[in-house]
N, C-alpha and C. Protein backbone atom coordinates (compact mmCIF):
# COMPACT_ATOMS: atom_id res chain seq x y z
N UNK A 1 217.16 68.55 131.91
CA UNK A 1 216.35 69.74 131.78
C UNK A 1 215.64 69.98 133.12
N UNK A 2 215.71 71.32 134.00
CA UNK A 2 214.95 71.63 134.86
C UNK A 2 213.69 71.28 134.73
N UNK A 3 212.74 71.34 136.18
CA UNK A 3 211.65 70.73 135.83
C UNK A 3 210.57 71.85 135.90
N UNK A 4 211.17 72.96 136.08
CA UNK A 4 210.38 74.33 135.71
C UNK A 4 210.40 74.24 134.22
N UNK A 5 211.25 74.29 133.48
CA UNK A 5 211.37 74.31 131.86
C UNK A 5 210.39 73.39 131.65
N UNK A 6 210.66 72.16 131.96
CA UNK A 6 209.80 71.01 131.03
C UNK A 6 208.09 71.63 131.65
N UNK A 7 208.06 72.17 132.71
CA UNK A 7 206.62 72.25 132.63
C UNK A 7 206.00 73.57 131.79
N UNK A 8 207.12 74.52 131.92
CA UNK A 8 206.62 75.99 130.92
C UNK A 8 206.49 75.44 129.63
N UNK A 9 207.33 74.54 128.90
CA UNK A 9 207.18 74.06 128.01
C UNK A 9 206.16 73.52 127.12
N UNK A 10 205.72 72.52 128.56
CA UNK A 10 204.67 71.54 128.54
C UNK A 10 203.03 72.49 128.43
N UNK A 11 203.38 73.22 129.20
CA UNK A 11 202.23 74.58 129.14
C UNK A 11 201.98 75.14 127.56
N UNK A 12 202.80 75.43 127.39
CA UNK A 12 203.03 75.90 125.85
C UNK A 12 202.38 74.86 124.58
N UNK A 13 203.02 73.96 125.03
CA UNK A 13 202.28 72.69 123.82
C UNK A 13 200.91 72.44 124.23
N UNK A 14 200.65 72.52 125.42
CA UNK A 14 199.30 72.13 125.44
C UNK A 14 198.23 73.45 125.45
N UNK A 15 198.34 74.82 125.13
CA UNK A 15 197.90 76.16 124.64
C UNK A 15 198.23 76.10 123.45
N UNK A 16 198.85 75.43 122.69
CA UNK A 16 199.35 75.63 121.10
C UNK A 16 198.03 74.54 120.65
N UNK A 17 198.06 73.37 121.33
CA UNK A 17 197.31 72.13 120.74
C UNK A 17 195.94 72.89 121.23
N UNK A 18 195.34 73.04 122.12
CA UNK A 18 194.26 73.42 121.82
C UNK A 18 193.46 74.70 121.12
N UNK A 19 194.94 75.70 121.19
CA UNK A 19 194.67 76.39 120.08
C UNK A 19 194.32 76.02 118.70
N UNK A 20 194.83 74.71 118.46
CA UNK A 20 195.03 74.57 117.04
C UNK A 20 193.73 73.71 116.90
N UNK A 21 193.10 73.39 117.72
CA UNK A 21 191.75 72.24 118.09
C UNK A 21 191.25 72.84 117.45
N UNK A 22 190.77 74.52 118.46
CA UNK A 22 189.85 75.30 118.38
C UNK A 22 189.53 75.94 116.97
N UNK A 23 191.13 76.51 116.52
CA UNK A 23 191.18 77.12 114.93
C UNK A 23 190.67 76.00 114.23
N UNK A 24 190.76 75.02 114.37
CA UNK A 24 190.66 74.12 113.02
C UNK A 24 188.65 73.82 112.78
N UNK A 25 188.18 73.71 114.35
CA UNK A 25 187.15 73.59 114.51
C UNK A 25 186.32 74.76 113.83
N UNK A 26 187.15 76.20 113.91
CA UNK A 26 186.38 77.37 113.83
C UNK A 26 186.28 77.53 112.35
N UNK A 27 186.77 76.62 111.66
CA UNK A 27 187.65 76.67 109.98
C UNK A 27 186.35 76.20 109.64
N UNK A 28 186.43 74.86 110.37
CA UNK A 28 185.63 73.47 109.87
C UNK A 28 184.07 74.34 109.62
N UNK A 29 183.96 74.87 110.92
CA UNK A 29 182.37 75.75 111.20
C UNK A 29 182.22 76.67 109.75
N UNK A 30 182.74 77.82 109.75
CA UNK A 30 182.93 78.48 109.11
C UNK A 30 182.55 77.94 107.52
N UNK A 31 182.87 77.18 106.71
CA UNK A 31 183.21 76.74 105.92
C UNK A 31 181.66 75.63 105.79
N UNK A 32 181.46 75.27 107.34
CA UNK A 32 180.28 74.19 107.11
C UNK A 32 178.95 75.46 106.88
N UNK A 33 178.95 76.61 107.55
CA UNK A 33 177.85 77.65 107.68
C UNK A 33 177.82 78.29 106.23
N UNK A 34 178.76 78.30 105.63
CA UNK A 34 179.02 79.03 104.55
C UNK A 34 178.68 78.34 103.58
N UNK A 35 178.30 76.83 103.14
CA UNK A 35 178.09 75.58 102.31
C UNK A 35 175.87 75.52 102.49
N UNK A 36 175.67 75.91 103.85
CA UNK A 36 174.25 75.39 104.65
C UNK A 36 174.14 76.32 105.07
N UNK A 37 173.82 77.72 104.70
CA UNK A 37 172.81 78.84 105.18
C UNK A 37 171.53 78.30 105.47
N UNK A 38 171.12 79.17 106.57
CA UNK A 38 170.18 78.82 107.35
C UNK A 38 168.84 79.84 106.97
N UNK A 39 167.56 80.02 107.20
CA UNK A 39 166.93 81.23 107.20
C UNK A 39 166.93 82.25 108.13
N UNK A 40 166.56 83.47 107.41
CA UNK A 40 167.15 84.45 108.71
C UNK A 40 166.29 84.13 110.30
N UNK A 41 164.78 83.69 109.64
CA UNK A 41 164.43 83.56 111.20
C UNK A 41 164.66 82.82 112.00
N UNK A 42 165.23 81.59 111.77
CA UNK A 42 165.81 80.66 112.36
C UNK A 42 167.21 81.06 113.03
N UNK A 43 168.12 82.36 112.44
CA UNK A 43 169.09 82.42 113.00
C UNK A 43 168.73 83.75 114.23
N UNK A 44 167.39 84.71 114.19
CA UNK A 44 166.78 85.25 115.34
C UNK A 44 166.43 84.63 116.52
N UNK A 45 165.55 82.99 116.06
CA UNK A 45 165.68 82.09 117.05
C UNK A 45 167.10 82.15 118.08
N UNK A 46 168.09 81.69 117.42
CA UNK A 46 169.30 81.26 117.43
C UNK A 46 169.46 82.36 118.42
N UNK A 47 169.43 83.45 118.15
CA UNK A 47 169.99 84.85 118.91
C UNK A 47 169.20 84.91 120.42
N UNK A 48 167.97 84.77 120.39
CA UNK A 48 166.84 84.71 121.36
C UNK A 48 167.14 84.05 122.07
N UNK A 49 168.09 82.75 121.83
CA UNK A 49 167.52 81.78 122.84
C UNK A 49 168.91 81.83 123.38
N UNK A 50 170.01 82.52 123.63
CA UNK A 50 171.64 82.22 124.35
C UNK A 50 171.31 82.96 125.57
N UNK A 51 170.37 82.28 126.14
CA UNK A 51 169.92 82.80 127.92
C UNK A 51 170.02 81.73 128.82
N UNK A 52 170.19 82.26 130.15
CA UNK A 52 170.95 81.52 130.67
C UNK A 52 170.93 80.35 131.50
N UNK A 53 169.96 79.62 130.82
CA UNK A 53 169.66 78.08 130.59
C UNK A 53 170.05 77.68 129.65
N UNK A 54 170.42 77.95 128.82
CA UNK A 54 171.26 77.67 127.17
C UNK A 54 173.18 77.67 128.14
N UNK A 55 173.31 78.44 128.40
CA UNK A 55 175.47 78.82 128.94
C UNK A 55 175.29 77.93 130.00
N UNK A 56 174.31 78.11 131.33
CA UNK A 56 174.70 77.58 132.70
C UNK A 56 174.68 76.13 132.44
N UNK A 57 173.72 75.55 131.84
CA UNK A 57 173.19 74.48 132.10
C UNK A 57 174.49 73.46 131.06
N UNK A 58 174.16 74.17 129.59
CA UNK A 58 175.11 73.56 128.71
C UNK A 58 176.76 73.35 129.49
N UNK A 59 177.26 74.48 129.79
CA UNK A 59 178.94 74.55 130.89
C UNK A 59 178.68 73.77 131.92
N UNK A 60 177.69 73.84 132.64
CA UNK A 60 177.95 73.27 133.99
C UNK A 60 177.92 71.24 133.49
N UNK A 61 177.13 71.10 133.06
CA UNK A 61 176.72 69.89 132.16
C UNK A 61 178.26 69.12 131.64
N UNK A 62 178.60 70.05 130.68
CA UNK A 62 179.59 69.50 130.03
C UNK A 62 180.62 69.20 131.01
N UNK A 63 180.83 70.12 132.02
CA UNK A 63 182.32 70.20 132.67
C UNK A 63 181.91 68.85 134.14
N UNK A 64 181.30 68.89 134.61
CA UNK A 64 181.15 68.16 135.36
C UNK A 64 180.85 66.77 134.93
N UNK A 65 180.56 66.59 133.60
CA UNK A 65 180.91 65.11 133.20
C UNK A 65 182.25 65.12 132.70
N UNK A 66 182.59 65.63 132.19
CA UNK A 66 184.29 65.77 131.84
C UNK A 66 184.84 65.81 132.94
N UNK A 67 183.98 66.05 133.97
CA UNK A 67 185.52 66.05 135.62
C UNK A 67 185.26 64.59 136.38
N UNK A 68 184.05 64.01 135.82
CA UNK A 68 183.60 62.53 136.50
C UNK A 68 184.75 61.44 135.72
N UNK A 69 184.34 62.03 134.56
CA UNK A 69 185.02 60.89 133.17
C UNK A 69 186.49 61.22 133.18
N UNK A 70 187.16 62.13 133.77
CA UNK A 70 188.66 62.00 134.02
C UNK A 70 189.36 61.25 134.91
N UNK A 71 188.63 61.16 135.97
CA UNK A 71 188.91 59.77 136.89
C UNK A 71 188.76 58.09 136.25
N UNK A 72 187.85 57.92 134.74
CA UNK A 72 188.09 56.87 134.11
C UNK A 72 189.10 56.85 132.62
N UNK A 73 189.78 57.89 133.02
CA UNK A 73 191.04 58.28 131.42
C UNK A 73 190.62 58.70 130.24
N UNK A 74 188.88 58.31 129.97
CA UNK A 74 188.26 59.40 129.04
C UNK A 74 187.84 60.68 129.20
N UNK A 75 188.16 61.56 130.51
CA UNK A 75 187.69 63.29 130.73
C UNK A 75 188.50 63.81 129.75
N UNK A 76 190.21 63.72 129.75
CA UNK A 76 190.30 64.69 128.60
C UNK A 76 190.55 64.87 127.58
N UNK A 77 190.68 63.17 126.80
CA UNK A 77 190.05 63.26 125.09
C UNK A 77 188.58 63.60 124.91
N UNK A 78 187.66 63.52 125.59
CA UNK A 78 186.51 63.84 125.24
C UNK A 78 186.67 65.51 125.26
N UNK A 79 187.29 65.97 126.22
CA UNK A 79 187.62 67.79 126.78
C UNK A 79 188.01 67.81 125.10
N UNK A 80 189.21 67.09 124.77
CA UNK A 80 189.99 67.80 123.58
C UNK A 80 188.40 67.73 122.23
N UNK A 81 187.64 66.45 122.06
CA UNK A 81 186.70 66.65 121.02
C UNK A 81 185.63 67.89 121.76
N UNK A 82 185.26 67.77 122.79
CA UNK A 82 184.26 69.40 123.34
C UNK A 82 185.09 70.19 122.54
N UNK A 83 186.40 70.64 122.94
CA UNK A 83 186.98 71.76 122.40
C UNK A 83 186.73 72.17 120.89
N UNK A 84 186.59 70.69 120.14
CA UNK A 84 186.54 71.27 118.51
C UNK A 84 184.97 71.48 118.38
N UNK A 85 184.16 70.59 119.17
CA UNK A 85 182.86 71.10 118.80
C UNK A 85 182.88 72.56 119.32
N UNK A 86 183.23 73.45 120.02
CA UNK A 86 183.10 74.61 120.45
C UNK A 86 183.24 75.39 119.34
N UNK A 87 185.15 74.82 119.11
CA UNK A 87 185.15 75.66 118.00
C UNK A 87 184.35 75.79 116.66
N UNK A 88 183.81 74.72 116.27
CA UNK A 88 182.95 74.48 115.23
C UNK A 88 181.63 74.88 115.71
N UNK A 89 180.84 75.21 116.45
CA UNK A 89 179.91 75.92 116.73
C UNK A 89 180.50 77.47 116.40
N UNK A 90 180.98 77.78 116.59
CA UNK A 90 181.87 79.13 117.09
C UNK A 90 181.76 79.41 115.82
N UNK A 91 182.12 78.90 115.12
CA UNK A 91 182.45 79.48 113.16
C UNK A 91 181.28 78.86 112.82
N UNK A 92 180.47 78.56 112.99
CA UNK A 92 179.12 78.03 111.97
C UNK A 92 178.67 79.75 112.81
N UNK A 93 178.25 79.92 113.78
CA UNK A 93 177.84 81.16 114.35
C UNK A 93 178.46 82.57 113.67
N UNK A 94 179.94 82.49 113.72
CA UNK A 94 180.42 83.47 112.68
C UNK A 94 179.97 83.67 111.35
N UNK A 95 179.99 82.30 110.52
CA UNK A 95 179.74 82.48 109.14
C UNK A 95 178.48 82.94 108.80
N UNK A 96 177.22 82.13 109.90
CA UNK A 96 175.88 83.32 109.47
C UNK A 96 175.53 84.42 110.00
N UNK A 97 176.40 84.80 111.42
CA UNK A 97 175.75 86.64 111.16
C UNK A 97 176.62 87.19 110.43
N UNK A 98 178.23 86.91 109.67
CA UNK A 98 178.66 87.55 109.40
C UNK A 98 177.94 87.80 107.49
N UNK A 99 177.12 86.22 107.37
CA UNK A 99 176.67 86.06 106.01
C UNK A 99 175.42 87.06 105.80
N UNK A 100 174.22 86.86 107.20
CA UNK A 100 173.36 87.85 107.28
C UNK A 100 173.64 89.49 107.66
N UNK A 101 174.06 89.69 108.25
CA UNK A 101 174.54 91.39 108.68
C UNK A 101 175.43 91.84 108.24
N UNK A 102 176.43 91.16 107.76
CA UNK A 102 177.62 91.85 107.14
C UNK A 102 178.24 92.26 108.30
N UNK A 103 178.90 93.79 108.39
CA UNK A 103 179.39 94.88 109.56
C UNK A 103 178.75 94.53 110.38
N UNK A 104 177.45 94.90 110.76
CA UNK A 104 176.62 94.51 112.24
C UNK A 104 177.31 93.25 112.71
N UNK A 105 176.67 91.99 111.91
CA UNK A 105 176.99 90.49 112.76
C UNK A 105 178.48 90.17 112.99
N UNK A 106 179.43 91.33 111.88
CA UNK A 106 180.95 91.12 112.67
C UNK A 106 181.17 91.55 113.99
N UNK A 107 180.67 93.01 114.23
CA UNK A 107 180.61 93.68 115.45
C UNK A 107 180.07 93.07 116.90
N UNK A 108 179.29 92.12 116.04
CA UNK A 108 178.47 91.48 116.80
C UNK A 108 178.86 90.50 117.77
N UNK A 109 179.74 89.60 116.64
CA UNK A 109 180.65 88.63 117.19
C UNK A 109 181.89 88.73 117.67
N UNK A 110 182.50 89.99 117.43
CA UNK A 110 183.26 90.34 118.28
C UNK A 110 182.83 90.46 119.79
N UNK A 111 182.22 91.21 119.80
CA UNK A 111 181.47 91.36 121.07
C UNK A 111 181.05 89.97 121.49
N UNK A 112 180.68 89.23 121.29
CA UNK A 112 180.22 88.43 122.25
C UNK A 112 181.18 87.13 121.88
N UNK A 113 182.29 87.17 121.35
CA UNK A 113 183.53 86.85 121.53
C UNK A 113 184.33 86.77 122.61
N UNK A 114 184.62 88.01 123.06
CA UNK A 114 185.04 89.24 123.91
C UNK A 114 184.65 88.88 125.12
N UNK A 115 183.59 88.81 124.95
CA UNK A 115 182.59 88.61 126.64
C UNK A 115 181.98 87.29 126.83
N UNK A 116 182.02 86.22 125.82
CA UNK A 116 181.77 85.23 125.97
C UNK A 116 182.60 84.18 126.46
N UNK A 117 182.71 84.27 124.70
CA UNK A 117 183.95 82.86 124.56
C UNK A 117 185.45 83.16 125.34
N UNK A 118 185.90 84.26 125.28
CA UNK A 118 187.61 84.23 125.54
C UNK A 118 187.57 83.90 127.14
N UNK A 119 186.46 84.66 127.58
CA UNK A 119 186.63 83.83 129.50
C UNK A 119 186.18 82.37 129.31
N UNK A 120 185.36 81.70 128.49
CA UNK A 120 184.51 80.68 128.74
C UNK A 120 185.83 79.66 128.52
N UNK A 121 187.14 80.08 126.94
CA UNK A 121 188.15 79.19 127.15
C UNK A 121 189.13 79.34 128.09
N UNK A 122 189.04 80.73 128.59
CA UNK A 122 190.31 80.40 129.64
C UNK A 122 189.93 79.53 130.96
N UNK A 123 188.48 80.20 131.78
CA UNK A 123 188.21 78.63 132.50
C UNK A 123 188.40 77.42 131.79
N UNK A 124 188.21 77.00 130.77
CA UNK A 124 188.22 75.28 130.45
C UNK A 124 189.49 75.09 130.01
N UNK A 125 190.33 76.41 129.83
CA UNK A 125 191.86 75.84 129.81
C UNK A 125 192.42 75.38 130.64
N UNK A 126 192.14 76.18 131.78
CA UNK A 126 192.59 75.95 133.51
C UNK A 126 192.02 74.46 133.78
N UNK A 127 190.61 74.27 133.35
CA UNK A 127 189.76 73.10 133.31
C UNK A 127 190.73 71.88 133.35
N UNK A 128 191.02 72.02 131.85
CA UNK A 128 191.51 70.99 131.19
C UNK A 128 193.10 70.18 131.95
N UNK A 129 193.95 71.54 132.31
CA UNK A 129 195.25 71.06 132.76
C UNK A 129 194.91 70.69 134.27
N UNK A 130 194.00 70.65 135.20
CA UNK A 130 193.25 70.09 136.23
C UNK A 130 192.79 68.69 136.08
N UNK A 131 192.06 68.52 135.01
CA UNK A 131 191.99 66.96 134.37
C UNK A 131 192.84 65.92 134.18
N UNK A 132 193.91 66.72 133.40
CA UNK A 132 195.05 66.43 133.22
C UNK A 132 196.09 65.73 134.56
N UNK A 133 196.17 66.85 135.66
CA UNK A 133 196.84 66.33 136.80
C UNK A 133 195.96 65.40 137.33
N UNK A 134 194.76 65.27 137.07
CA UNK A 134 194.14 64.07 137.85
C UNK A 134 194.41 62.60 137.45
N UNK A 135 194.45 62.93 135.80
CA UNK A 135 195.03 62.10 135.03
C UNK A 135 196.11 61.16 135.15
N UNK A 136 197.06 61.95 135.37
CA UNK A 136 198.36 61.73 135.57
C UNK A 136 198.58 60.84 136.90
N UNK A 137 198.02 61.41 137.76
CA UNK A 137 197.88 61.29 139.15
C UNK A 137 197.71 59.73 139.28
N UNK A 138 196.71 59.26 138.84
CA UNK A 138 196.15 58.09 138.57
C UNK A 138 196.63 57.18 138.05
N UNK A 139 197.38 57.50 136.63
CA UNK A 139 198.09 56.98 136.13
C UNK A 139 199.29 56.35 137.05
N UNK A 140 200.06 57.57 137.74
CA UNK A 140 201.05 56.95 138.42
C UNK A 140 201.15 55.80 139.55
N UNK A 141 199.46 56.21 140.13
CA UNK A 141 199.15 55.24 140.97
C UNK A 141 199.19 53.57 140.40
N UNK A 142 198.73 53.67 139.39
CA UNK A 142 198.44 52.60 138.73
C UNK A 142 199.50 51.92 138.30
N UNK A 143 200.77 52.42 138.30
CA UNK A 143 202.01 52.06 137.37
C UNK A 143 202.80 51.84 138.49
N UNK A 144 203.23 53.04 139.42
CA UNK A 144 204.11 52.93 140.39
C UNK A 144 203.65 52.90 141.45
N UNK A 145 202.90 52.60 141.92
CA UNK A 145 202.17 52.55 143.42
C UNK A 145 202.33 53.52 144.17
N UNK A 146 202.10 54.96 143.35
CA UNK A 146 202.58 56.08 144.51
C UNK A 146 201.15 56.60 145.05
N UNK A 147 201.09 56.71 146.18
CA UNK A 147 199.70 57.29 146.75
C UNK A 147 199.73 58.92 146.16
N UNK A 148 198.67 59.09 144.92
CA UNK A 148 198.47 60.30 144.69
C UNK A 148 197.45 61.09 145.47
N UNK A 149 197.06 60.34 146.49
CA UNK A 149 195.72 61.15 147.05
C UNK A 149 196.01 62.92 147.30
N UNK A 150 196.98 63.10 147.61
CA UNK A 150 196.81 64.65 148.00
C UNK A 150 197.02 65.39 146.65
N UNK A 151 197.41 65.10 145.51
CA UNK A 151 197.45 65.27 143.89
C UNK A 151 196.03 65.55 143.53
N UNK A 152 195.78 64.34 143.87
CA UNK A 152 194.32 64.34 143.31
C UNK A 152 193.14 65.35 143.69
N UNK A 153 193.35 65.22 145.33
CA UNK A 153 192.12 66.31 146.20
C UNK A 153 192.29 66.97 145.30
N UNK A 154 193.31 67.53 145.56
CA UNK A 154 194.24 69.23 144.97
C UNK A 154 193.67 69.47 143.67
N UNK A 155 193.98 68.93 142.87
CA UNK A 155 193.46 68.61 141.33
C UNK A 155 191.79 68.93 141.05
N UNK A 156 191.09 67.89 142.16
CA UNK A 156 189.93 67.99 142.10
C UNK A 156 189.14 69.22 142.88
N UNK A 157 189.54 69.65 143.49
CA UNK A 157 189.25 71.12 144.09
C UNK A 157 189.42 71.80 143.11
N UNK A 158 190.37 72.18 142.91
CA UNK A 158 190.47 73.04 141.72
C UNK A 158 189.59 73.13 140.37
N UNK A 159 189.15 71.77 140.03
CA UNK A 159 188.16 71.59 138.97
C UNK A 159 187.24 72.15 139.30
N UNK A 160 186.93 71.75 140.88
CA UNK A 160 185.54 72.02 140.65
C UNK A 160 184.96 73.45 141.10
N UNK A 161 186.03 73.75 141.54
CA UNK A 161 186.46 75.73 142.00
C UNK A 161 186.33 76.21 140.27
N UNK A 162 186.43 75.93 139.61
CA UNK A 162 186.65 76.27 138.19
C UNK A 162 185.52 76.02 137.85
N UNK A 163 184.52 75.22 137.69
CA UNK A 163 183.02 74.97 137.74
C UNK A 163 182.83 76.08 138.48
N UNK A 164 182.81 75.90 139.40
CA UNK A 164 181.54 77.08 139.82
C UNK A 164 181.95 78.38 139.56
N UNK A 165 183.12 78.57 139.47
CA UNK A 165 183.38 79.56 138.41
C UNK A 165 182.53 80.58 137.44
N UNK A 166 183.40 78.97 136.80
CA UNK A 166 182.46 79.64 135.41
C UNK A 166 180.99 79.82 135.63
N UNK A 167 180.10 78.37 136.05
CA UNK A 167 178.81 78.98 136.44
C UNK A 167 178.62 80.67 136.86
N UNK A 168 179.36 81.10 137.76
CA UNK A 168 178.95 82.18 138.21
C UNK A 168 179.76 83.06 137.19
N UNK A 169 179.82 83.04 136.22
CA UNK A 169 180.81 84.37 135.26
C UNK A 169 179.20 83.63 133.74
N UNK A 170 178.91 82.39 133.47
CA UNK A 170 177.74 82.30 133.23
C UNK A 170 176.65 83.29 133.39
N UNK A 171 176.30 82.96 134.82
CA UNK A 171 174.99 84.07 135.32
C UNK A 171 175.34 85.25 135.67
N UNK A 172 176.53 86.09 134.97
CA UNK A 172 177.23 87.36 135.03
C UNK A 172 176.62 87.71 133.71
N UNK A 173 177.15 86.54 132.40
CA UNK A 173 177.05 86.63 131.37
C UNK A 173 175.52 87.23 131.20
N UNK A 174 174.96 86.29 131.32
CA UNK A 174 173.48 85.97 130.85
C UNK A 174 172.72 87.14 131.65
N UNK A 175 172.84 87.64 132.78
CA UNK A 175 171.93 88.85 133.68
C UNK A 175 172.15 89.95 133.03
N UNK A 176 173.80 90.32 132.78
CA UNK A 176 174.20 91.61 132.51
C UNK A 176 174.76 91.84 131.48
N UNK A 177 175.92 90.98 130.96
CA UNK A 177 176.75 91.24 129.30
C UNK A 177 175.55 91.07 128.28
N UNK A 178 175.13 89.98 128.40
CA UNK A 178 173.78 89.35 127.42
C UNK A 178 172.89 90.53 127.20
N UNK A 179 172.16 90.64 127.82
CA UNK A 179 171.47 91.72 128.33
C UNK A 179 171.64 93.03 127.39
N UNK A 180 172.51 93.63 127.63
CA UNK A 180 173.28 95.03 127.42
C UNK A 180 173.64 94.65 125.39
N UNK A 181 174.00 93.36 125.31
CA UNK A 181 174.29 93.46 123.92
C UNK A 181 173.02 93.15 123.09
N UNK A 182 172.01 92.74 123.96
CA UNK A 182 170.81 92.68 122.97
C UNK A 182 170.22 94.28 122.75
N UNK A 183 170.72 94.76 123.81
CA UNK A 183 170.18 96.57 124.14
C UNK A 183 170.75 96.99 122.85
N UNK A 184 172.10 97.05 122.40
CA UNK A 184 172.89 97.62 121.34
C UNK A 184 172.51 97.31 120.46
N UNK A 185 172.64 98.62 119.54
CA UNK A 185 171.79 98.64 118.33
C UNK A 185 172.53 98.06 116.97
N UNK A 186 173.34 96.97 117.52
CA UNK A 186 173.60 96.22 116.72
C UNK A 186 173.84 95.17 115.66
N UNK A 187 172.91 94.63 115.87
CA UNK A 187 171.89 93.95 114.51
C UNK A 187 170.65 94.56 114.15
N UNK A 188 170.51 94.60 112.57
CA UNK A 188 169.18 95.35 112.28
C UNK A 188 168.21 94.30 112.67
N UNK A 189 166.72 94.82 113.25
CA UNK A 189 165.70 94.23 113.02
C UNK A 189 165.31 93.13 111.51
């Protein structure tokens, strides 16, 4: 098998698997929010406080220990459990505005779906298969004595080009998308 195939391939299974992380996580949420309603003012809290010491700090946090801990072979099983806690945050968040607002908190979460989450996973997808080659990288060193150093830079640039990234699509989030959707008259008082 070409080694373009095995890697489109390989691409594929590993967008299917964390797809399926994420769904299962968003199930798990969903299902846990829907069992443990919360009070409404506690979920206004909740709304108040996704500023941007809550995204920068939480992303930058997570990813940069996940890019330390991939150089010791735990960065990206821990990446794959982040991923389900995401998703399971993600659906506990769905199940109560969609339990409190009905229409509004769907609209709601679309929107900040949209502008949140779908960039926040495609950086940590990119993330993740960066981990991955570092992974690997290492691995081979370890097995076959091949000097991965220029694998690795490469690898690790890229991670951390992807960090600051996101940081800065973060403080995009939080100045201006954030912002603008608290403006919209989309959840009732």
């Amino acid at each position: 098998m070409p080694k373009s195939l095995k890697y489109q391939r390989a691409k594929k299974n590993l967008l299917l698997f964390c797809a399926i992380i994420l769904l299962f996580g968003m199930a798990v949420g969903i299902y846990y929010g829907n069992l443990h309603p919360i009070s409404q003012n506690h979920l206004k809290t909740i709304q108040e406080e996704n500023t941007i010491v809550s995204f920068l700090i939480s992303h930058f946090s997570t990813t940069s220990s996940l890019f330390v801990l991939s150089f010791f072979f735990i960065g990206v099983p821990l990446a794959v459990v982040y991923l389900f806690i995401e998703g399971l945050s993600l659906g506990v968040t769905i199940s109560l505005f969609i339990s409190y607002y009905q229409l509004h908190g769907l609209l709601y979460i679309i929107l900040f779906f949209l502008f949140s989450k779908i960039p926040f996973y495609l950086f940590y997808l990119l993330f993740l298969k960066k981990l991955m080659t570092i992974q690997k990288a290492i691995l081979f060193f370890l097995i076959k004595k091949i000097n991965p150093k220029e694998v690795i830079i490469k690898a690790a640039i890229g991670a951390l080009l992807l960090i600051f990234l996101l940081c800065l699509y973060d403080l995009f989030f939080s100045f201006i998308i954030f912002p603008l959707m608290k403006q919209a008259p989309l959840l009732p008082n």
